[in-house]
C-alpha atoms as a PDB file:
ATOM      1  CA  UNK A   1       0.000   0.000   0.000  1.00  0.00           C
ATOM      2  CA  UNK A   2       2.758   2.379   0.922  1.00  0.00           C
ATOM      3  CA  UNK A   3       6.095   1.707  -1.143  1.00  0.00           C
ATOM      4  CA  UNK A   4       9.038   4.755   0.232  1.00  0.00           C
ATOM      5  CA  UNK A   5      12.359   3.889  -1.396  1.00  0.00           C
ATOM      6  CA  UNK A   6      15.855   5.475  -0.901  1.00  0.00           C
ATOM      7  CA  UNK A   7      13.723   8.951   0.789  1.00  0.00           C
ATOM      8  CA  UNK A   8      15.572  12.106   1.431  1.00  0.00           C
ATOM      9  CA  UNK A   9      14.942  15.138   2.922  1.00  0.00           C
ATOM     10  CA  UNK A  10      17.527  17.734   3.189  1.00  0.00           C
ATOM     11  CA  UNK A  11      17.126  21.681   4.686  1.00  0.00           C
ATOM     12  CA  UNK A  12      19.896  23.148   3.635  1.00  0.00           C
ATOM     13  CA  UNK A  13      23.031  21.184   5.808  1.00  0.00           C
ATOM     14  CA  UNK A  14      20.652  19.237   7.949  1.00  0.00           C
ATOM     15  CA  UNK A  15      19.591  15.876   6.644  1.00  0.00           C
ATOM     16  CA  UNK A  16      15.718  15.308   8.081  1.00  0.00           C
ATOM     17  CA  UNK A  17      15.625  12.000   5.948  1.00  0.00           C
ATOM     18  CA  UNK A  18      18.442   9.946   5.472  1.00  0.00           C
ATOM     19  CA  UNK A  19      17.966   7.045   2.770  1.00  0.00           C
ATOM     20  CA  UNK A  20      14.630   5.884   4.302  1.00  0.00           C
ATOM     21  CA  UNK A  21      12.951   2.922   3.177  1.00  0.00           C
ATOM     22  CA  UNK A  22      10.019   1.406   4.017  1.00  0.00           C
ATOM     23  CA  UNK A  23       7.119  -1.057   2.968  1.00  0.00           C
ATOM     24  CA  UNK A  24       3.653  -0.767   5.076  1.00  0.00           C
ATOM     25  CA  UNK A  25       1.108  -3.453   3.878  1.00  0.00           C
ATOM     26  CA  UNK A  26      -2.607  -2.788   3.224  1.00  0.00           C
ATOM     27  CA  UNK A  27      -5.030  -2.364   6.021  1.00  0.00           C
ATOM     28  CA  UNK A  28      -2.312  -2.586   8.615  1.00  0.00           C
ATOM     29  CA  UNK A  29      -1.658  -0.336  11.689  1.00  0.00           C
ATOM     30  CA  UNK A  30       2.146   0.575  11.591  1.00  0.00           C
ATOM     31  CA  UNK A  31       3.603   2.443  14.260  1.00  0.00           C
ATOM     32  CA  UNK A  32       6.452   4.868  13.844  1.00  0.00           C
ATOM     33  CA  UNK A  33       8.649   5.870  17.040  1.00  0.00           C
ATOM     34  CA  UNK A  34      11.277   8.190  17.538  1.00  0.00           C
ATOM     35  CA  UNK A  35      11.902  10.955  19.915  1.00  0.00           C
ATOM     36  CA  UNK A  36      11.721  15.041  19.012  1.00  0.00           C
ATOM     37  CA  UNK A  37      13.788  15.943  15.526  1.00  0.00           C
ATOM     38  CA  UNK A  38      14.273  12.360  14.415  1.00  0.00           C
ATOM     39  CA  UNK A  39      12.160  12.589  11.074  1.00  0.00           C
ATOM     40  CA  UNK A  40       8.655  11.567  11.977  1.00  0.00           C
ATOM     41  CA  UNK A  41       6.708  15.237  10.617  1.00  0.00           C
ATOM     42  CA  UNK A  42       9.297  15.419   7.750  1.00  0.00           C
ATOM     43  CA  UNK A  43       8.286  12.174   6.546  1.00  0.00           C
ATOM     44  CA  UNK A  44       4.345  12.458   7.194  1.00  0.00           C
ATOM     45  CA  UNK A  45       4.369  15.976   5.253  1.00  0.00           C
ATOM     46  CA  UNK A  46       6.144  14.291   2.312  1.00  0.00           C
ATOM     47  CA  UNK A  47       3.901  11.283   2.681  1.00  0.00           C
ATOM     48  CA  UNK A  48       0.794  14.140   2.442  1.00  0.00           C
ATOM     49  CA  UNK A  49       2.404  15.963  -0.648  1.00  0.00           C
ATOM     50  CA  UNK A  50       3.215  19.003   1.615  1.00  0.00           C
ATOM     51  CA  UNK A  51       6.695  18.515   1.064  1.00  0.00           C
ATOM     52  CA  UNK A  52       8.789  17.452  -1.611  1.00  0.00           C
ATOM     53  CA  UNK A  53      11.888  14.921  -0.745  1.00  0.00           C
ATOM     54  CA  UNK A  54      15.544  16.031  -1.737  1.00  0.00           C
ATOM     55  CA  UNK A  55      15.474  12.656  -3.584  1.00  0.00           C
ATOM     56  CA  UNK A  56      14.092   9.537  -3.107  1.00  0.00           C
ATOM     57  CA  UNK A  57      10.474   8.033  -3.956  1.00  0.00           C
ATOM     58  CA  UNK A  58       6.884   7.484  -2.544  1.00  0.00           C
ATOM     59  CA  UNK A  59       4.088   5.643  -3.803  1.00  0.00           C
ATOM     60  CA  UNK A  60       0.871   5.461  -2.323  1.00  0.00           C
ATOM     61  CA  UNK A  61      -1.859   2.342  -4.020  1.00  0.00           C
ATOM     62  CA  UNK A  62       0.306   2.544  -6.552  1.00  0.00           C
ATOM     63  CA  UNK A  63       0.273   6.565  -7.178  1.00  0.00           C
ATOM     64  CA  UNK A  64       3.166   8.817  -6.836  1.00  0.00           C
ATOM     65  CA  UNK A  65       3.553  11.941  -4.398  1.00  0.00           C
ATOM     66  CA  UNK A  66       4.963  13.515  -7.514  1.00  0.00           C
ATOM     67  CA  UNK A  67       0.801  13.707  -8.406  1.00  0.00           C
ATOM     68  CA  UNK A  68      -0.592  15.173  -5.603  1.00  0.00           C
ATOM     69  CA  UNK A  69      -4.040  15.710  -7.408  1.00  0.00           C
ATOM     70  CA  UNK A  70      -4.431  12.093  -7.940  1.00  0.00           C
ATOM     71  CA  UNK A  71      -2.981  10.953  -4.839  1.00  0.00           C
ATOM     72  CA  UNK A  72      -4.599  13.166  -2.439  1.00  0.00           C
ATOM     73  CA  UNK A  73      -8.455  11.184  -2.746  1.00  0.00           C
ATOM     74  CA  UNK A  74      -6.936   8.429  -1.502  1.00  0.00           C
ATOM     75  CA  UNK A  75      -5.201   9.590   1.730  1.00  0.00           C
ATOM     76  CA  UNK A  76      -6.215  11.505   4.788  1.00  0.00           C
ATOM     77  CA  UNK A  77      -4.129  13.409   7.671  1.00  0.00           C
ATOM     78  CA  UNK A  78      -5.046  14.236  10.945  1.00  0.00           C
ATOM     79  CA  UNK A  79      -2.053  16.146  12.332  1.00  0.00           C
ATOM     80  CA  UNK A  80      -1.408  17.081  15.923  1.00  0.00           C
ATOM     81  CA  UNK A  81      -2.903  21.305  15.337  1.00  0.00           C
ATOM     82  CA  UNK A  82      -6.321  21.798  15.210  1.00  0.00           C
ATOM     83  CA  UNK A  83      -7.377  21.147  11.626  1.00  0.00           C
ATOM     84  CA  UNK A  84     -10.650  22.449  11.564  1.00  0.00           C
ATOM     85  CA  UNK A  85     -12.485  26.243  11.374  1.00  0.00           C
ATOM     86  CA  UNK A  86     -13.232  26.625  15.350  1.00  0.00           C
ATOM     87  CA  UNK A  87     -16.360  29.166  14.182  1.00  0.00           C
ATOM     88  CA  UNK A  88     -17.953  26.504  12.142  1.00  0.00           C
ATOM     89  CA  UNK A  89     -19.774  23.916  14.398  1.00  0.00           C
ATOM     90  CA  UNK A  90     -18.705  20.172  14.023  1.00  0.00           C
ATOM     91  CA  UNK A  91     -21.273  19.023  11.787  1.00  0.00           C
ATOM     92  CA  UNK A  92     -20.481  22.928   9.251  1.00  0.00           C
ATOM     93  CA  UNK A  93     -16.860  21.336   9.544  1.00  0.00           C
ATOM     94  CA  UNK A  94     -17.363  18.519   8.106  1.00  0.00           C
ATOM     95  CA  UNK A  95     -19.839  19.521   5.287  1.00  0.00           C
ATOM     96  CA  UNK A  96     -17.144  22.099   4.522  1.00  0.00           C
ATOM     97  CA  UNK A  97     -13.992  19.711   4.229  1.00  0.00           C
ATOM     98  CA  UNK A  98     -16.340  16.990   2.525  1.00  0.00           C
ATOM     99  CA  UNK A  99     -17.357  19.743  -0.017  1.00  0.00           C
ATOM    100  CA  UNK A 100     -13.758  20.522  -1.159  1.00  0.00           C
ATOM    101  CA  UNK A 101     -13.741  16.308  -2.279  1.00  0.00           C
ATOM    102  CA  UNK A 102     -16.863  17.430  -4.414  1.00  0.00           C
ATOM    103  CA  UNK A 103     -18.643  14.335  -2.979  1.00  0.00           C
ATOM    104  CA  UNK A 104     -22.141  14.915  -3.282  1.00  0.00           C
ATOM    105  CA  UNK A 105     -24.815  16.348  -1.162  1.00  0.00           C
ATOM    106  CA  UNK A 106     -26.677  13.504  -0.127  1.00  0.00           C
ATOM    107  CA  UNK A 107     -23.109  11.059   0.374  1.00  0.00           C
ATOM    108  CA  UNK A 108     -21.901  14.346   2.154  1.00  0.00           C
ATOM    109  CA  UNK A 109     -24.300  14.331   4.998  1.00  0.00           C
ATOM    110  CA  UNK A 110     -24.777  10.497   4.888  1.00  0.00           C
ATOM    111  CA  UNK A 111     -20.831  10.716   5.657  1.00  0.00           C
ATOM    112  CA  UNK A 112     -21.049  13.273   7.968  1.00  0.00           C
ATOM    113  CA  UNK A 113     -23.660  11.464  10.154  1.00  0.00           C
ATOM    114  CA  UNK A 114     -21.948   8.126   9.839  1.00  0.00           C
ATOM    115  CA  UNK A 115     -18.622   9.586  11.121  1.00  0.00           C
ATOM    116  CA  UNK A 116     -20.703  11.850  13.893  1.00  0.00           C
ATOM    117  CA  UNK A 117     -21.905   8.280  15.455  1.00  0.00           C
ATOM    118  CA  UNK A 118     -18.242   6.255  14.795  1.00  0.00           C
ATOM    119  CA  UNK A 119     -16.460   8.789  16.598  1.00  0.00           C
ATOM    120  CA  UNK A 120     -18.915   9.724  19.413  1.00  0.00           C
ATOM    121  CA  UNK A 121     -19.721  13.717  17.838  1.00  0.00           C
ATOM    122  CA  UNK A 122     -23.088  12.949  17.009  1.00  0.00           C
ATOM    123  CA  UNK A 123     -24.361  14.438  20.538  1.00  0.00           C
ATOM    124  CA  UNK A 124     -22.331  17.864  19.981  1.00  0.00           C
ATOM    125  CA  UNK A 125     -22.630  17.699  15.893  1.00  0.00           C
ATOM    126  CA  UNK A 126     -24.313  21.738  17.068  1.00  0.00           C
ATOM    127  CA  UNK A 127     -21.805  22.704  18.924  1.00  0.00           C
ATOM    128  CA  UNK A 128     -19.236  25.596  18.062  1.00  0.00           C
ATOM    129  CA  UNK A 129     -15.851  23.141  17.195  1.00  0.00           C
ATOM    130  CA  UNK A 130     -13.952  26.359  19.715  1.00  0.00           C
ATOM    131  CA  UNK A 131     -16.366  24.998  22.536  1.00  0.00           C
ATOM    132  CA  UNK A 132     -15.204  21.448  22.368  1.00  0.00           C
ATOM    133  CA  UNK A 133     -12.832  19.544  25.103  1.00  0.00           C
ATOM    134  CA  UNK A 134      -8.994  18.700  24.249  1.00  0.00           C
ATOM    135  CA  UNK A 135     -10.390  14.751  22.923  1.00  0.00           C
ATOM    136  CA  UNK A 136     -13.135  15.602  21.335  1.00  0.00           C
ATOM    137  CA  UNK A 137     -10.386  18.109  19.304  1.00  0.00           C
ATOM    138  CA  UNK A 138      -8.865  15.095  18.367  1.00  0.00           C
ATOM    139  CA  UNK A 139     -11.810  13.298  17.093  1.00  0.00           C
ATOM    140  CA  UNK A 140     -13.120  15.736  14.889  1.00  0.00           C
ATOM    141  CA  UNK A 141      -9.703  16.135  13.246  1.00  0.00           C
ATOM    142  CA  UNK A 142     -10.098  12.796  12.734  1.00  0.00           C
ATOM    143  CA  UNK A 143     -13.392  12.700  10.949  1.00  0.00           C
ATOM    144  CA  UNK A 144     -12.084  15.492   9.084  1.00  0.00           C
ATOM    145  CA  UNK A 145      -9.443  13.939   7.575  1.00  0.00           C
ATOM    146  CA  UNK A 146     -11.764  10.532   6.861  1.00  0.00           C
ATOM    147  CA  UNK A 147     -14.920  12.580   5.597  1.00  0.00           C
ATOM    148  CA  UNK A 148     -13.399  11.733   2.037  1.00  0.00           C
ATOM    149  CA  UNK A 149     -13.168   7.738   2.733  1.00  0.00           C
ATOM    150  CA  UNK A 150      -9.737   7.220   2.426  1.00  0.00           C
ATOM    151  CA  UNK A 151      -7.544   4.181   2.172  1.00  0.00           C
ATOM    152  CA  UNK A 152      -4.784   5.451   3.980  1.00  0.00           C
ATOM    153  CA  UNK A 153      -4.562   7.518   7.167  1.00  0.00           C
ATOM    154  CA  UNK A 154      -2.118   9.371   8.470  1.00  0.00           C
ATOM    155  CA  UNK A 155      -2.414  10.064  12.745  1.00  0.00           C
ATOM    156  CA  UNK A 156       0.184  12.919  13.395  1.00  0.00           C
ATOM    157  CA  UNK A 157       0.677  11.744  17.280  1.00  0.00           C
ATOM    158  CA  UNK A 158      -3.110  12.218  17.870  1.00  0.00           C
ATOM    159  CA  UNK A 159      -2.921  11.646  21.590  1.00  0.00           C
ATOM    160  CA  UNK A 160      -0.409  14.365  22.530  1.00  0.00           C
ATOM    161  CA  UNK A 161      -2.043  16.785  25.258  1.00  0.00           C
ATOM    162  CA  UNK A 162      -5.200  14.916  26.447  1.00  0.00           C
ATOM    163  CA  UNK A 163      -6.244  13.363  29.368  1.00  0.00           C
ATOM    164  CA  UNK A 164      -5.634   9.408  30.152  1.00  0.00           C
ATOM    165  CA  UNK A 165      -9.577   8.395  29.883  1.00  0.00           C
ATOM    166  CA  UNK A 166      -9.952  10.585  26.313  1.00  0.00           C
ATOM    167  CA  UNK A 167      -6.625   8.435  25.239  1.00  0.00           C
ATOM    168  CA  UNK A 168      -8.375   5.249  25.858  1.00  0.00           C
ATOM    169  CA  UNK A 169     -11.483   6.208  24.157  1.00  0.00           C
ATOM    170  CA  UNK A 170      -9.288   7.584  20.932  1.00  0.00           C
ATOM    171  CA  UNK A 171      -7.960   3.931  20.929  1.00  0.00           C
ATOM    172  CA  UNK A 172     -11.135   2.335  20.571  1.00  0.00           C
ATOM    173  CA  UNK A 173     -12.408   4.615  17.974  1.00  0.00           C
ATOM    174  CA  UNK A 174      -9.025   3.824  16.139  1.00  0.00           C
ATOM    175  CA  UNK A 175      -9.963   0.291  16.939  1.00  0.00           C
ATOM    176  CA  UNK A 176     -13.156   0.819  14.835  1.00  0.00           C
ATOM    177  CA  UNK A 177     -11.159   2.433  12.055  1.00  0.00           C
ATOM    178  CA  UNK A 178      -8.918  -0.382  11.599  1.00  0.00           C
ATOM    179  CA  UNK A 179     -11.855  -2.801  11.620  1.00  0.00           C
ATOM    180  CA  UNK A 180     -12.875  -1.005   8.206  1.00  0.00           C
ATOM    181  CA  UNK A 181      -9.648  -2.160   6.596  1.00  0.00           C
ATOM    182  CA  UNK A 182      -8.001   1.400   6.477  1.00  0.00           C
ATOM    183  CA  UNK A 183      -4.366   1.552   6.581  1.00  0.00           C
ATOM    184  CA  UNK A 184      -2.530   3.603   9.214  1.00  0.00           C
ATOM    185  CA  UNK A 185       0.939   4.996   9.834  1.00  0.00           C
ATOM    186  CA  UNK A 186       0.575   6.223  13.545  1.00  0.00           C
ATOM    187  CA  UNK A 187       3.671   8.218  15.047  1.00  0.00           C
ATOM    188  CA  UNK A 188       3.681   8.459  18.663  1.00  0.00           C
ATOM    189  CA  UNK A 189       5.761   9.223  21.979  1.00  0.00           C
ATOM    190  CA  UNK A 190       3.769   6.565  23.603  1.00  0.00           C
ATOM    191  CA  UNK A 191       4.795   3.208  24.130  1.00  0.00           C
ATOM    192  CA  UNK A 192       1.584   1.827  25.611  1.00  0.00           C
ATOM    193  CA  UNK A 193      -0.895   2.877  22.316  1.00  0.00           C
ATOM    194  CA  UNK A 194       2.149   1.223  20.228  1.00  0.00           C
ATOM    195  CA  UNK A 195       1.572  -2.077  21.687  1.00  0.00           C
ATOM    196  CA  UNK A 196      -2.218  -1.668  22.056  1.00  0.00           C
ATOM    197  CA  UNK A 197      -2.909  -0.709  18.497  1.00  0.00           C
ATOM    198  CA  UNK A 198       0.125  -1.346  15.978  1.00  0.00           C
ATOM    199  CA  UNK A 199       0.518  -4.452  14.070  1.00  0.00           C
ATOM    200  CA  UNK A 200       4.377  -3.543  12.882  1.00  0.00           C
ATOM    201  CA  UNK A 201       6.638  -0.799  14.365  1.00  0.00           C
ATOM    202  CA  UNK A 202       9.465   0.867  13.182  1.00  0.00           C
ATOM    203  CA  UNK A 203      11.792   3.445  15.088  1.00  0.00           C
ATOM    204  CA  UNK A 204      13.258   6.181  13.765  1.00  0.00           C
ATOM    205  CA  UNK A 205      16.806   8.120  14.620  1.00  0.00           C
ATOM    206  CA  UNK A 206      18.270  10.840  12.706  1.00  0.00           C
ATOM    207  CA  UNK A 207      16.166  10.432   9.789  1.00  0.00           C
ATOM    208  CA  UNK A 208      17.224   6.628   9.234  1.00  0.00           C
ATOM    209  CA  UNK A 209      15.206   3.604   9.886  1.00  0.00           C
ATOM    210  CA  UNK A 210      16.768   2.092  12.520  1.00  0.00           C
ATOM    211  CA  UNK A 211      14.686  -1.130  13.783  1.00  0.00           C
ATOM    212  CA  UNK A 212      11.281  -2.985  12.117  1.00  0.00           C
ATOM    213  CA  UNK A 213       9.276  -5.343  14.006  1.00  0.00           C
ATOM    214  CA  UNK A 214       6.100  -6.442  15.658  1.00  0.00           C
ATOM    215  CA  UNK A 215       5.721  -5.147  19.195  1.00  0.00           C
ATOM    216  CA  UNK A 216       5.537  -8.675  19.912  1.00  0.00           C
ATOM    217  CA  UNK A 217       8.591  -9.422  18.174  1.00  0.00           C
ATOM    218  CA  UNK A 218      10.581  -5.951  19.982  1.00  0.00           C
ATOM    219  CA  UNK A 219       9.420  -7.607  23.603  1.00  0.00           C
ATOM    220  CA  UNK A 220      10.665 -10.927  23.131  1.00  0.00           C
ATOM    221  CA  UNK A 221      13.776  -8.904  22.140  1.00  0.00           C
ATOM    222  CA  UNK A 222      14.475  -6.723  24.575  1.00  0.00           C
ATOM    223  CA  UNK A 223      12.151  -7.436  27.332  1.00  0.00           C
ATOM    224  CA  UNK A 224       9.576  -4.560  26.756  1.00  0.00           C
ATOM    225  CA  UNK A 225       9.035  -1.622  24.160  1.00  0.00           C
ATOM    226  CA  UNK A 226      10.706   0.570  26.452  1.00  0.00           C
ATOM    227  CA  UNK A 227      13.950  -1.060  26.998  1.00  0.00           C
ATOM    228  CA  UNK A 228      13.900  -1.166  22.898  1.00  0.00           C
ATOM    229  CA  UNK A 229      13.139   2.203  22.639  1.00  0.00           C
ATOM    230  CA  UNK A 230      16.102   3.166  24.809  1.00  0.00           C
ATOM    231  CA  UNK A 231      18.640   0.931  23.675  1.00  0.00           C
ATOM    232  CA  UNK A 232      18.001   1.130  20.076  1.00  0.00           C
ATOM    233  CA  UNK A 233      16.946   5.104  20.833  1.00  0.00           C
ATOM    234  CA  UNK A 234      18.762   6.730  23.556  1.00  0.00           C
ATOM    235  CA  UNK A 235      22.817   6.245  21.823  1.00  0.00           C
END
């Protein structure tokens, strides 16, 4: 589903992406760790055509990031700033992002609805997005970014900054996600939502892929994700 071969990202001196490769498979959760500055944004904003790689290639069902236009239908982002109008209410929000995917009228508010109930918003689909707690933030950027039904999804560390009980209930909602056979790359701090939700995981340093495995795979390893993440992490 998600082919990145030989990726580079330079700024000037600083190499963001360093020869990164990687193969995610379809309708899989992948997880991608790595602490502050080690490449995660760069590579979800080339992933999203906001960026353009130094060199290197992306291919997303098939489709280039080189063709934004045709690429962009099939892919959604949900990144950790509000991504939503916060005069609009939730339901206006939706409508409005739907529109600009030119689905029609009567799929638009079909989707709307269906998304409303999947992610718990139906009960404040009124209510001014500005008025709405730190979680259910992070849900409607969320339905935002899968008003358009998208294959792939892209979750931009989407439990950063709310409380332990909204966490929980974003993983179940993600839980419901994956159940439709969407495909996720999920970048995270957290260690626990890795092992709770990720099929594969990779860790990132410096821009280079440094370890791939299941979390399964990482604990039989090294005892537990977090002795992984600071052996393989913390040189």
């Amino acid at each position: 589903m998600i082919e990145i071969q030989a990726l580079t990202k330079r700024h000037k001196e600083f190499v963001a992406l360093d020869n990164f490769t990687l193969t995610i498979k379809k309708s899989s959760c992948f997880g991608l760790l790595g602490p502050n500055g080690a490449g995660k944004s760069t590579l979800i904003k080339i992933l999203t055509c906001y960026w353009k790689p130094t060199s290197g290639s992306v291919h997303i069902n098939g489709i280039s990031t080189t063709e934004p236009d045709k690429l962009k239908p099939f892919i959604g982002w949900a990144p950790q700033d509000d991504s939503f109008y916060p005069g609009l209410t939730v339901h206006e929000n939706l409508i409005y992002f739907g529109s600009l995917y030119r689905l029609s009228h009567v799929r638009l508010h079909e989707q709307s609805n269906r998304l409303l109930k999947l992610l718990g918003l139906y009960d404040k689909r009124n209510a001014l997005a500005s008025a709405l707690s730190g979680g259910m933030k992070k849900r409607l950027n969320i339905a935002i970014a899968l008003v358009h039904e998208p294959l792939v999804l892209f979750l931009d560390e989407p439990t950063v900054g709310v409380d332990p009980i909204s966490r929980s209930e974003l993983w179940t909602i993600i839980d419901k996600i994956k159940a439709q056979k969407v495909t996720i790359l999920y970048t995270t701090h957290y260690l626990a939502e890795v092992e709770r939700l990720c099929d594969t995981v990779g860790m990132i340093q410096a821009g280079k892929l440094i370890t791939l495995d299941t979390p399964a795979g990482l604990k039989q390893k090294y005892a537990s994700l977090e002795d992984a993440f600071v052996k393989l992490l913390g040189k």
